[in-house]
Each structure stands twice: as structure tokens, then as C-alpha cells.
C-alpha atoms as a PDB file:
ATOM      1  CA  UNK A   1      -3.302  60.607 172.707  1.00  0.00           C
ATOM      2  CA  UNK A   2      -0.286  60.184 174.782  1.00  0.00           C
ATOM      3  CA  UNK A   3       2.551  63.030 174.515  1.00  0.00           C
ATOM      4  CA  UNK A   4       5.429  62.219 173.147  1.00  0.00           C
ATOM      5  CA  UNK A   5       8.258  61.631 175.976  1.00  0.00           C
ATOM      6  CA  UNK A   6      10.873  63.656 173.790  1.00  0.00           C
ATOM      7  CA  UNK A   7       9.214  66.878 172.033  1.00  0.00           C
ATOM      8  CA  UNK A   8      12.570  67.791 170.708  1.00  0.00           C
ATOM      9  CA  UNK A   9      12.728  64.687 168.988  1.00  0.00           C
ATOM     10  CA  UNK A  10       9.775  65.115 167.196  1.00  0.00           C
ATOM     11  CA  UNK A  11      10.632  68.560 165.813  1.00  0.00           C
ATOM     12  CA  UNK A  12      13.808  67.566 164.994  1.00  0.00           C
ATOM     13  CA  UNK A  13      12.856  64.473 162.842  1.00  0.00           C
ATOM     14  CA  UNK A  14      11.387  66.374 160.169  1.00  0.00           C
ATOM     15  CA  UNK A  15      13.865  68.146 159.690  1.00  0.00           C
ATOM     16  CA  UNK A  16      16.268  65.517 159.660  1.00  0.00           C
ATOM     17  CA  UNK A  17      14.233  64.171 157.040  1.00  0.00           C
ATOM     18  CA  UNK A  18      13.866  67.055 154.828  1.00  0.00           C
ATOM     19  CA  UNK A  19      17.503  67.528 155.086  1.00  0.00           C
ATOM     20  CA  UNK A  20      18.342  63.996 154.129  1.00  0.00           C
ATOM     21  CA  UNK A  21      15.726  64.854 150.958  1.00  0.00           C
ATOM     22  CA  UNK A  22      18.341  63.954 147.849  1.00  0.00           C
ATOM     23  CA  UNK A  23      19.658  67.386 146.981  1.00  0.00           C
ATOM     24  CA  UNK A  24      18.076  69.056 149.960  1.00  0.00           C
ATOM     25  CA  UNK A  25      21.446  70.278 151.511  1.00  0.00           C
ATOM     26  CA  UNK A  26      22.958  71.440 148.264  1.00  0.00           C
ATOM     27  CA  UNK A  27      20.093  73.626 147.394  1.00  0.00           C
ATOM     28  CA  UNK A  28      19.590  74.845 151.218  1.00  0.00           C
ATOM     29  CA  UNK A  29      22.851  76.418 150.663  1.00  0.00           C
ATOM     30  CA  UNK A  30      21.981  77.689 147.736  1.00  0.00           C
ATOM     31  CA  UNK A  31      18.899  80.406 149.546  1.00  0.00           C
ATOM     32  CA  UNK A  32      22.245  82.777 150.656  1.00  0.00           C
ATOM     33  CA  UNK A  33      23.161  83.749 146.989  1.00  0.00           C
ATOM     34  CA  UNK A  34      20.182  83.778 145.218  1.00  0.00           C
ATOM     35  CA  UNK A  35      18.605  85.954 147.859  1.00  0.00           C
ATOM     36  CA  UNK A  36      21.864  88.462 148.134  1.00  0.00           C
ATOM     37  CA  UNK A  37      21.641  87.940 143.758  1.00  0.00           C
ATOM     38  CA  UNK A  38      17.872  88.478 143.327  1.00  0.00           C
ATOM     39  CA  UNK A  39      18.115  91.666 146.125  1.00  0.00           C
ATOM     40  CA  UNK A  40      21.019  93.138 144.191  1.00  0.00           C
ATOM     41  CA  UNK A  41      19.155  92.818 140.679  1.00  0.00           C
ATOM     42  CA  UNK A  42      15.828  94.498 142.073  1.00  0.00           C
ATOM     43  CA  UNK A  43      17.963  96.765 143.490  1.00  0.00           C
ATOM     44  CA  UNK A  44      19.615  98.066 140.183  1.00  0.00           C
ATOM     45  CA  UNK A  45      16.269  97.942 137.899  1.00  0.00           C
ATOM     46  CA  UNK A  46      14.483  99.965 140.929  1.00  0.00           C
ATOM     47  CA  UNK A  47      16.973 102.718 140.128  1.00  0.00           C
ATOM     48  CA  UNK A  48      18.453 102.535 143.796  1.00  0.00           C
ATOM     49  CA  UNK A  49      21.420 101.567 143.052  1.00  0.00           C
ATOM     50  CA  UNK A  50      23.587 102.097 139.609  1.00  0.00           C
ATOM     51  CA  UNK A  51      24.968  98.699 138.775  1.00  0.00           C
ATOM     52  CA  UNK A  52      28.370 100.529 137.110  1.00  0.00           C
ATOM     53  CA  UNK A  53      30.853  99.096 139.439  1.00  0.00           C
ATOM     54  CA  UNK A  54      28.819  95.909 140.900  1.00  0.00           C
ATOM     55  CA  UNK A  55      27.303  95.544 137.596  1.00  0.00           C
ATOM     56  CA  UNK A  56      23.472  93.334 138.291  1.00  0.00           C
ATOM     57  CA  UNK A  57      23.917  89.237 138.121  1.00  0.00           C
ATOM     58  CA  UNK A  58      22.092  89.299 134.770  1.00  0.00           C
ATOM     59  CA  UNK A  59      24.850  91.299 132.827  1.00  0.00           C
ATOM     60  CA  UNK A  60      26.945  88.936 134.760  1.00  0.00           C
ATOM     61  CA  UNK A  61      25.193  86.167 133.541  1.00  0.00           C
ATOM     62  CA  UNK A  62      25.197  87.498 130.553  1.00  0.00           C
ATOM     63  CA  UNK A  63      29.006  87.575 130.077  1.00  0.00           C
ATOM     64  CA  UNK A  64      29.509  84.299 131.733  1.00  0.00           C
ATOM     65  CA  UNK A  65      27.200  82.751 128.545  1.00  0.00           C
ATOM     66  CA  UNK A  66      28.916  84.636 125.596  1.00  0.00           C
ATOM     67  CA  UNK A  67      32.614  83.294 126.732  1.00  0.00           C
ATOM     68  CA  UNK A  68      31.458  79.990 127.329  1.00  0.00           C
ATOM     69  CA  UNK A  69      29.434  80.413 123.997  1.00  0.00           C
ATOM     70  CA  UNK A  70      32.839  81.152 122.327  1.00  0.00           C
ATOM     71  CA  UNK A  71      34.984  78.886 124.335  1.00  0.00           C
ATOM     72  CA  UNK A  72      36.630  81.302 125.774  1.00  0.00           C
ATOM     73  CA  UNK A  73      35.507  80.319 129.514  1.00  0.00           C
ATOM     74  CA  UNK A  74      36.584  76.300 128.907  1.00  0.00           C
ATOM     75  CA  UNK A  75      39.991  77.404 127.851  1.00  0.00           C
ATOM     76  CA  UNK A  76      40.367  79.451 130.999  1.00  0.00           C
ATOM     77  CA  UNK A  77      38.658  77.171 133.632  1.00  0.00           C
ATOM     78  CA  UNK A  78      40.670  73.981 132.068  1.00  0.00           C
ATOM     79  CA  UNK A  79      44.285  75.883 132.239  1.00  0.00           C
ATOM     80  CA  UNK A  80      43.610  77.116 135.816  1.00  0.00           C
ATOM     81  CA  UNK A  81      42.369  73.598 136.763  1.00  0.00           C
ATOM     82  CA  UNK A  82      45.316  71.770 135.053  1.00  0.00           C
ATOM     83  CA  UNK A  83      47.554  74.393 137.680  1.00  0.00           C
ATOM     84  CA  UNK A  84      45.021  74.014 140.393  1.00  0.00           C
ATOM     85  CA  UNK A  85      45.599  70.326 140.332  1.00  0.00           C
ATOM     86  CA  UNK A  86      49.266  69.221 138.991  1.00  0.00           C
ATOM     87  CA  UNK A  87      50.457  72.116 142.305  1.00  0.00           C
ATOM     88  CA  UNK A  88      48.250  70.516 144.478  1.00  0.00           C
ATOM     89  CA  UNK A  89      49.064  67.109 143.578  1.00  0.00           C
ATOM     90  CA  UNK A  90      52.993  68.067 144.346  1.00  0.00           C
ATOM     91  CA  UNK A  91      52.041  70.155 147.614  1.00  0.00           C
ATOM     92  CA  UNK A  92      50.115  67.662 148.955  1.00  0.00           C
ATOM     93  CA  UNK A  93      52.285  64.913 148.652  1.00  0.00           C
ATOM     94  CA  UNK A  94      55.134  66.564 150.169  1.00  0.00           C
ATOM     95  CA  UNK A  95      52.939  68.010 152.928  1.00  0.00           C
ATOM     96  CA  UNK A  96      51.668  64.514 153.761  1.00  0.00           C
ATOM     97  CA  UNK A  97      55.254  63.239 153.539  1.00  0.00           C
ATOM     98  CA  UNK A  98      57.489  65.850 155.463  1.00  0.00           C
ATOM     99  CA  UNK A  99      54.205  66.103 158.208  1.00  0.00           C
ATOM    100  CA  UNK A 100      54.382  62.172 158.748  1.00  0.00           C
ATOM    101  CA  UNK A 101      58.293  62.812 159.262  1.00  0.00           C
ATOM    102  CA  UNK A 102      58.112  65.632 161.716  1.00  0.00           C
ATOM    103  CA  UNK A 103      55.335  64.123 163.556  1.00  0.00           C
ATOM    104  CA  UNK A 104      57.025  60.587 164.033  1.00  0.00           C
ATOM    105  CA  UNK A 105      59.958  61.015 164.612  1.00  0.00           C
ATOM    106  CA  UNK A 106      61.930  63.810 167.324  1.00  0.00           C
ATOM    107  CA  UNK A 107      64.727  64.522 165.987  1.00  0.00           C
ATOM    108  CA  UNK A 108      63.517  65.679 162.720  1.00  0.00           C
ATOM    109  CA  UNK A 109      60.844  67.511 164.029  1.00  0.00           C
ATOM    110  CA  UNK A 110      63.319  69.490 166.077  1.00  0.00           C
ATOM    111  CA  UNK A 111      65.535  69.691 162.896  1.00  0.00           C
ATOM    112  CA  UNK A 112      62.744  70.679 160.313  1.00  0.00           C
ATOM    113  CA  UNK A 113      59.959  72.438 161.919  1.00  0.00           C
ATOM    114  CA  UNK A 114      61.877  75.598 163.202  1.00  0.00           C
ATOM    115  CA  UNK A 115      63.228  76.508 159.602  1.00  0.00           C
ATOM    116  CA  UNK A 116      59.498  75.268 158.016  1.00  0.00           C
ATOM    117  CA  UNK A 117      57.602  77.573 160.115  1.00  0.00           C
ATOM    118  CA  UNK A 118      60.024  80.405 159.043  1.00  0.00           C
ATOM    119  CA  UNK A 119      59.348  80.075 155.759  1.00  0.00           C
ATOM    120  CA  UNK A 120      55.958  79.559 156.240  1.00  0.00           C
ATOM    121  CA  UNK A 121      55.600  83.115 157.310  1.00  0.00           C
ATOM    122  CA  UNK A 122      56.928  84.503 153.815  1.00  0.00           C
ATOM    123  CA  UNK A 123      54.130  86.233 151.909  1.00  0.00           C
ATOM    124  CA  UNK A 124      52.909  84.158 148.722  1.00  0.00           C
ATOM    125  CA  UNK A 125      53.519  87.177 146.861  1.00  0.00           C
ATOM    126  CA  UNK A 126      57.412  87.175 148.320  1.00  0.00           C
ATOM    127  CA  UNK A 127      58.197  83.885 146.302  1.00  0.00           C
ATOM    128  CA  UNK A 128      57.026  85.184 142.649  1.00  0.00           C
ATOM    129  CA  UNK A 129      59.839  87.170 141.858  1.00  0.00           C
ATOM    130  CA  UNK A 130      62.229  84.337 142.712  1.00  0.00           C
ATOM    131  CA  UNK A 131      60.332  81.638 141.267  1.00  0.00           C
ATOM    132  CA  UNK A 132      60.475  84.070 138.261  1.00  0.00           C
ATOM    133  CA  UNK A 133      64.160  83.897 137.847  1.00  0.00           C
ATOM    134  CA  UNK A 134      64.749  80.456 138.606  1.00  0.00           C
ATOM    135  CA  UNK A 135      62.206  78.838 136.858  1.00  0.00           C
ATOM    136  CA  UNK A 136      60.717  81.689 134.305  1.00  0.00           C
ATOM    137  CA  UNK A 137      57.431  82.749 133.673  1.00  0.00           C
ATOM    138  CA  UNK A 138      55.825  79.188 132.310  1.00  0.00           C
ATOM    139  CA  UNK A 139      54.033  76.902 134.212  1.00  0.00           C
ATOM    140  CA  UNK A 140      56.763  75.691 136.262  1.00  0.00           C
ATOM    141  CA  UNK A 141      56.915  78.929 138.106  1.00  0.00           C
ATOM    142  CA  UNK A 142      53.048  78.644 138.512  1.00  0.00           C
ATOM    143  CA  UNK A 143      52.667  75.263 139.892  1.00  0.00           C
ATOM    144  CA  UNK A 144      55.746  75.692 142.205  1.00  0.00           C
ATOM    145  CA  UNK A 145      53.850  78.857 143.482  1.00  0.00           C
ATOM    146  CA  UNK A 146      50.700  76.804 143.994  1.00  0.00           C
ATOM    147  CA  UNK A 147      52.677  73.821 145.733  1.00  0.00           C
ATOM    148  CA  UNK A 148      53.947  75.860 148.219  1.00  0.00           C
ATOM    149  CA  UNK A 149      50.559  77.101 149.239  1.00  0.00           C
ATOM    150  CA  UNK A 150      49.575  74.202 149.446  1.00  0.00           C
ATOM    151  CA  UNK A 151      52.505  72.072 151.217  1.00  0.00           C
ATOM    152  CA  UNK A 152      52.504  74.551 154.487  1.00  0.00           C
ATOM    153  CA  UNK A 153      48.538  73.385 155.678  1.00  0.00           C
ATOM    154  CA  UNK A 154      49.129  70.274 154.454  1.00  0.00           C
ATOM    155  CA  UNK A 155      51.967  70.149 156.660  1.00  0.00           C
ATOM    156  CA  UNK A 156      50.970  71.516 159.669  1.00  0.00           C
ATOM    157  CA  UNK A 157      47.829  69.304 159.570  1.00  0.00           C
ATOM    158  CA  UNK A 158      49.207  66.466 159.608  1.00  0.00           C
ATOM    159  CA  UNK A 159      51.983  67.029 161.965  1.00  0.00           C
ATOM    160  CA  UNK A 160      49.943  68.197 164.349  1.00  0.00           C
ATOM    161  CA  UNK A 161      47.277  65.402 164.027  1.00  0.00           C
ATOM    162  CA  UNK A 162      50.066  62.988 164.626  1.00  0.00           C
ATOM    163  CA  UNK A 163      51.399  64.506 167.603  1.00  0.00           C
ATOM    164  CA  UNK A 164      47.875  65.301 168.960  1.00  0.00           C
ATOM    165  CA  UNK A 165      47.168  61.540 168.868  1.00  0.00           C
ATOM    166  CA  UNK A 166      45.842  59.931 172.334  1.00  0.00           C
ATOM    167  CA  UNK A 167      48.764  58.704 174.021  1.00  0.00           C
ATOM    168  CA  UNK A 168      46.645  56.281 175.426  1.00  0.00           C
ATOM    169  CA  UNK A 169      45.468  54.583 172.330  1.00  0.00           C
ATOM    170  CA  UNK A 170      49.300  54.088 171.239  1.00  0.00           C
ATOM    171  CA  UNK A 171      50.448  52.412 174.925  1.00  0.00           C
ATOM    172  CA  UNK A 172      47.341  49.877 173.686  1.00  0.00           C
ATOM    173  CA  UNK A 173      48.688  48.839 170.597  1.00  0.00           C
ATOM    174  CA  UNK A 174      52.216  48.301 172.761  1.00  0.00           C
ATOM    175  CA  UNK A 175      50.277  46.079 175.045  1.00  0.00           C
ATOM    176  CA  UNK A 176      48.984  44.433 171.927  1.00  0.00           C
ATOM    177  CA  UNK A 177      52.781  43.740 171.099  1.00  0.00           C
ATOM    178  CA  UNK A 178      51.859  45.700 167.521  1.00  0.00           C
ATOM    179  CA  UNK A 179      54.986  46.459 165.369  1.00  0.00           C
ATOM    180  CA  UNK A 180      55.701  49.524 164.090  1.00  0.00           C
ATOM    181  CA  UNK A 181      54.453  49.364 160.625  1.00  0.00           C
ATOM    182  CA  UNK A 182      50.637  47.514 162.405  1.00  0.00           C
ATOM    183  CA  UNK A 183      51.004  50.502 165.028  1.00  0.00           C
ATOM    184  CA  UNK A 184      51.320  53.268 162.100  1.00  0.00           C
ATOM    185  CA  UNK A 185      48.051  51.240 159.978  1.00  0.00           C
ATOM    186  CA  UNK A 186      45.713  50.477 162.934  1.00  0.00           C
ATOM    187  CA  UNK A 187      46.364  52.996 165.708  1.00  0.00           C
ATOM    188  CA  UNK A 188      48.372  56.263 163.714  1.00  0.00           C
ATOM    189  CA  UNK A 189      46.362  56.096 160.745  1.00  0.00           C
ATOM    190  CA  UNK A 190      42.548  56.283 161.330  1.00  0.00           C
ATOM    191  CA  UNK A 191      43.352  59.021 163.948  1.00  0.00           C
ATOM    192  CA  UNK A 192      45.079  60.990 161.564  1.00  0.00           C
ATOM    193  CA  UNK A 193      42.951  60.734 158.784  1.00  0.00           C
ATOM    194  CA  UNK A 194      40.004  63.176 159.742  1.00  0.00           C
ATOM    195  CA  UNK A 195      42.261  66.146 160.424  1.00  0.00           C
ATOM    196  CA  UNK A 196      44.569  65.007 157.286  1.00  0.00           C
ATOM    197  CA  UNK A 197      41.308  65.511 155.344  1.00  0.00           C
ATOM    198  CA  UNK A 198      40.235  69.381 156.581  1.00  0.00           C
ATOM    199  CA  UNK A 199      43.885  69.947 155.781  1.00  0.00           C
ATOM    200  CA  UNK A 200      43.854  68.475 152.294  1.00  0.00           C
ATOM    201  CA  UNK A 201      40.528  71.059 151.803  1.00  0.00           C
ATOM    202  CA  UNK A 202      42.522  73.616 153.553  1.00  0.00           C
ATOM    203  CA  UNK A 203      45.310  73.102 150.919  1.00  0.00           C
ATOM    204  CA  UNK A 204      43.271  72.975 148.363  1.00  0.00           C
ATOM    205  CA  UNK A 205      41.236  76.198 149.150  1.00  0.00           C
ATOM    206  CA  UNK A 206      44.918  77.987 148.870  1.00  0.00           C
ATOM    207  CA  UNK A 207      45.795  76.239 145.772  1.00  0.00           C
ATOM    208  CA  UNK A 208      43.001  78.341 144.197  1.00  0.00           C
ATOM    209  CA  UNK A 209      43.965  81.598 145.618  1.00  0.00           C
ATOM    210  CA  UNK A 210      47.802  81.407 144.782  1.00  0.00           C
ATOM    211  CA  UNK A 211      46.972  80.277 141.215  1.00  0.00           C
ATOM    212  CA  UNK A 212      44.397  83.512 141.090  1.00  0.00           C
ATOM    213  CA  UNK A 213      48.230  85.316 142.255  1.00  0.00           C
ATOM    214  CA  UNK A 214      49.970  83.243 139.902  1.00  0.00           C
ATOM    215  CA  UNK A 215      48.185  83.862 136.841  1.00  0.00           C
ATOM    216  CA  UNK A 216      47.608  87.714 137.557  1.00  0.00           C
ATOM    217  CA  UNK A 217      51.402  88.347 137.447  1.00  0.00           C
ATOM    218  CA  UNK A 218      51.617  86.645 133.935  1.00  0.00           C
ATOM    219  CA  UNK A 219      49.909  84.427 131.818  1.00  0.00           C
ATOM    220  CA  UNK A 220      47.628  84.499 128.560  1.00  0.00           C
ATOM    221  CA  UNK A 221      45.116  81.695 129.562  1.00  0.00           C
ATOM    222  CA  UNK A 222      43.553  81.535 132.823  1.00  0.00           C
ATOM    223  CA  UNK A 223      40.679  82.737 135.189  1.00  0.00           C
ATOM    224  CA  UNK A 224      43.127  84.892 137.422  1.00  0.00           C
ATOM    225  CA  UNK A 225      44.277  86.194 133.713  1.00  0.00           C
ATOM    226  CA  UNK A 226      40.510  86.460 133.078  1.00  0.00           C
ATOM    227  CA  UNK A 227      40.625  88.766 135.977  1.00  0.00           C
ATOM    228  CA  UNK A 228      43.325  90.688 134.838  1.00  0.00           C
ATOM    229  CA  UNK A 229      42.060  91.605 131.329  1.00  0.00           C
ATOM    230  CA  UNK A 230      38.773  92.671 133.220  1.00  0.00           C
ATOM    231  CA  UNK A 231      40.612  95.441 135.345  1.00  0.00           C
ATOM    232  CA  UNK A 232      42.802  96.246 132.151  1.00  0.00           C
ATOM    233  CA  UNK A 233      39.735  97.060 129.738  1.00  0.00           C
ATOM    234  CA  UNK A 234      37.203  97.987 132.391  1.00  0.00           C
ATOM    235  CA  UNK A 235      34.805  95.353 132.262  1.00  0.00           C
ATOM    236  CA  UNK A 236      33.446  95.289 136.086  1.00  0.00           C
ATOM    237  CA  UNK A 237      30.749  92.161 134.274  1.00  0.00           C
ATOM    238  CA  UNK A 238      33.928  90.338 133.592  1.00  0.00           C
ATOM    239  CA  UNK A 239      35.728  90.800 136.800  1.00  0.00           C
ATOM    240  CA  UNK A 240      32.314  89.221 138.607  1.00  0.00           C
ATOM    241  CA  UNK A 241      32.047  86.857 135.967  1.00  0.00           C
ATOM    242  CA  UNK A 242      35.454  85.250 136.556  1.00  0.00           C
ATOM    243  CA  UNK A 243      35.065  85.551 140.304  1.00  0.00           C
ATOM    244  CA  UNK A 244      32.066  83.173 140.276  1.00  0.00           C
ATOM    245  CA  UNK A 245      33.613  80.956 137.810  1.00  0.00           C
ATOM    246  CA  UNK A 246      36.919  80.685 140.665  1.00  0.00           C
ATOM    247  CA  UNK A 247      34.166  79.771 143.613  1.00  0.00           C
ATOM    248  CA  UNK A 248      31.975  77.418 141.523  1.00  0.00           C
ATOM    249  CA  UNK A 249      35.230  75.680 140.451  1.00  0.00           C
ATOM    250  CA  UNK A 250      36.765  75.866 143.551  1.00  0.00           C
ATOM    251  CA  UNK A 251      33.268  74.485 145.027  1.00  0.00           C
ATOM    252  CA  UNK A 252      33.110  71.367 142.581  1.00  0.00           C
ATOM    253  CA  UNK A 253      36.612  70.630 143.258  1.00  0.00           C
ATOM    254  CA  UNK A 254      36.312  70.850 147.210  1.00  0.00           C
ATOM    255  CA  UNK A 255      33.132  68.213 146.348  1.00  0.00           C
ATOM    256  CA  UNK A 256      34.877  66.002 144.985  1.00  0.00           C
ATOM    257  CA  UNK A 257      38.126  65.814 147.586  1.00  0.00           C
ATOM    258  CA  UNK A 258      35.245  65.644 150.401  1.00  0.00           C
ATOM    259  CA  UNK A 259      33.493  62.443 148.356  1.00  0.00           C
ATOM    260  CA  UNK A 260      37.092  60.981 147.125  1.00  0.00           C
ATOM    261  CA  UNK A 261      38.150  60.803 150.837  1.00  0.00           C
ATOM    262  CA  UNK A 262      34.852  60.321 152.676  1.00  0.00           C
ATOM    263  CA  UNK A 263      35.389  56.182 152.748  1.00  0.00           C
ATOM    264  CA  UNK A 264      38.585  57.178 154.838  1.00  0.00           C
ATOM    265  CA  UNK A 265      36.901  58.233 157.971  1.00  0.00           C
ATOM    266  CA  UNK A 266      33.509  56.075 157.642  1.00  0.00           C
ATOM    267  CA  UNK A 267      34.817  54.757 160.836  1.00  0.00           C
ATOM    268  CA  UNK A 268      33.642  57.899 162.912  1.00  0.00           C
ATOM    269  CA  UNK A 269      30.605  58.203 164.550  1.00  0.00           C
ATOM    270  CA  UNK A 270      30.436  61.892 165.564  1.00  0.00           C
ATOM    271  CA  UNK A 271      28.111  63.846 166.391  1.00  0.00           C
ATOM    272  CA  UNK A 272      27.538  65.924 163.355  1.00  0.00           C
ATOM    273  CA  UNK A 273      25.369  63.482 162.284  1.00  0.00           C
ATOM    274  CA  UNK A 274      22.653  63.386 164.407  1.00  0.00           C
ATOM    275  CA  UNK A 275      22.779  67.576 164.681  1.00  0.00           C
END
């Protein structure tokens, strides 16, 4: 039987194909946490370690199915969601815009981007008390907390995809006598897309921590306020419990942005795909 010319080839299609298996990613990345939450219970019924402050994941499980048994969890995960989502949808928009200004044109770039990456070096936490007295303690203040977290990587992403397009490819589309609006839709946008994505999951990765900031500094509904009454009443199970709730969310939501905007970069062979 004649050896196969490529060895690494044949060790690597296997795996290929068990990774291609429907599912076989999503519960590969699963192994991490169920071996760190199945070490950590044994742990805690073994006696060697207490479980008070890190209480075991099957208390935590436990209190993750009595508020969603009561409706408790729904009511929290839909309010932070509704915040998660309205801020992100006004962040993102004016990231995309303000970015596509910067990074076309000179003279606002020069105007803008000084005074943008000032303020971009304000602590989240800086803007609460302002936000505070102009807007209140509602939901305006909340969203216009998570916007901003969101509008700065938003931002920077795209401006600095535009500007970090090849030079080369743009003198093309000159030769090709393009006009500006043909330039921007067959030369500017497909190269900007990719890194406009990773910024839009960049964005959106911040939304969820500066509504988490938002809603610990006031509100009555909410998984940061979920948090919050944890710490108040001493209910480690609770603080865990809303903690997983934020990443699972956070996960599903990140899921979705990656499938929503996959069709955008189809275009792109790369070589992820073959690794």
C-alpha cells in the first residue's frame, strides 16, 4: 500500500471532519466549563473545599431554576436585553457613521479624532453621575451609558479599517474610472467589512459590561440589579447565578451578530478555514 504523499493531510482530515460534525464546535467549547464545573462540585462534596463563597454549580443551578420557575429570571434577562440592544443599536450607528467620516475624509479626521480619543479615555464609570443629572435615573441615562461604550470600538474600527485599506486596490478602481459612490460599494466596502464586524462584537461585548455598570448604580429590574440584590442580602448562589445568565446572554447575542453579518464577508477566503 502506497504512503500517502502528505501525512499531515491525513491526520488533519479527520479532524476537519469531526469538527465540521453539526454541533461539534459548539459542544468542543463546551469541555472548558463543564470540566472547571464538574472539578469544582467534586471538590465541595469531597469536603476540600467549603462552597460558602464560590457556592458548588448545583446550588447555582439550583437558584438559576427557582427564578426562572417564578419569572423572576425572564423579567431580568428581557429588561437588560431591551438596554443591551436599543444602546447598542444607537452606539453602533453613530460609530459606523462618525468612523466612515473620519476615515474618508482629512479634514474631519483631523477635526474629530483628537477630541474623540480624549473622551474616549474617560472611565465608563466617569459619565454616570452626569448622565444622572441630565437625563435622570430611567432608561435614558442607561442606554446613553451603554451607547457610549459602544460608539468608541465601533469607531475606532472602522476608522481605522478605512484608512488601513490597500492603497493599491483604490488607484485600481481610479484606473477603472469608478466614481465615488462605485469606489465606496466595490473597493471601500468589502475591505472594511471584516474588521467593521470584530468591531461590532467588540461593541457589543462592552454593551454588556456598561449595562452590568448601569444597572448596579440604580434600577429595580435587571441582571446587573440581580447582581446587586445578591451582594445586598448575601446570596453568593445568586451572584454566580446572574453572572452565568450575563455570559450565556451575552454568548447568544454575540451568535447571532456573527450569523446576522456572516453573508457580509462570504467573499473571503482566509485561511481560518482550512486550519
Amino acid at each position: 500500500m502506497e504512503a500517502s504523499p502528505h501525512p499531515g493531510l491525513a491526520v488533519a482530515a479527520p479532524r476537519a471532519r469531526a469538527a465540521g460534525l453539526p454541533g461539534g464546535r459548539a459542544l468542543l467549547g463546551l469541555v472548558l466549563p463543564l470540566a472547571l464545573a464538574l472539578g469544582w462540585e467534586a471538590a465541595v462534596r469531597a469536603g476540600l473545599a467549603q462552597g460558602r463563597l464560590v457556592p458548588p454549580p448545583s446550588r447555582v443551578l439550583g437558584t438559576l431554576w427557582g427564578l426562572a420557575a417564578t419569572g423572576e429570571l425572564w423579567v431580568h434577562v428581557t429588561a437588560s436585553l431591551v438596554r443591551v440592544a436599543t444602546g447598542f443599536g444607537f452606539g453602533a450607528l453613530a460609530g459606523i457613521a462618525v468612523g466612515a467620516l473620519t476615515g474618508t475624509l482629512p479634514l474631519a479626521r483631523r477635526l474629530l479624532d483628537p477630541s474623540l480619543q480624549a473622551l474616549r479615555a474617560i472611565p465608563s464609570i466617569a459619565w454616570v453621575p452626569l448622565f444622572i443629572l441630565w437625563f435622570g435615573i430611567f432608561e435614558t441615562s442607561k442606554v446613553t451609558l451603554i451607547a457610549v461604550g459602544v460608539f468608541f470600538p465601533v469607531y475606532l474600527g472602522v476608522a481605522g479599517a478605512i484608512a488601513s485599506v490597500d492603497r493599491k486596490l483604490v488607484e485600481v478602481g481610479r484606473v477603472f474610472r469608478l466614481t465615488r459612490p462605485a469606489l465606496a460599494r466595490r473597493i471601500l466596502l468589502p475591505a472594511v467589512l471584516p474588521a467593521a464586524v470584530v468591531a461590532l462584537r467588540t461593541g457589543l461585548g462592552l454593551g454588556f459590561m456598561f449595562v452590568a455598570a448601569a444597572e448596579l448604580l440604580g434600577a429595580s429590574e435587571g441582571l446587573g440589579y440581580l447582581l446587586l440584590d445578591g451582594q445586598q442580602l448575601g446570596k453568593p448562589d445568586q451572584i454566580v447565578a446572574a453572572i452565568i445568565a450575563f455570559a450565556v446572554l451575552g454568548k447568544l447575542c454575540d451568535a447571532v451578530l456573527v450569523a446576522l453579518t456572516r453573508p457580509l464577508a462570504r467573499w473571503q477566503d482566509t485561511a481560518r478555514e482550512t486550519l
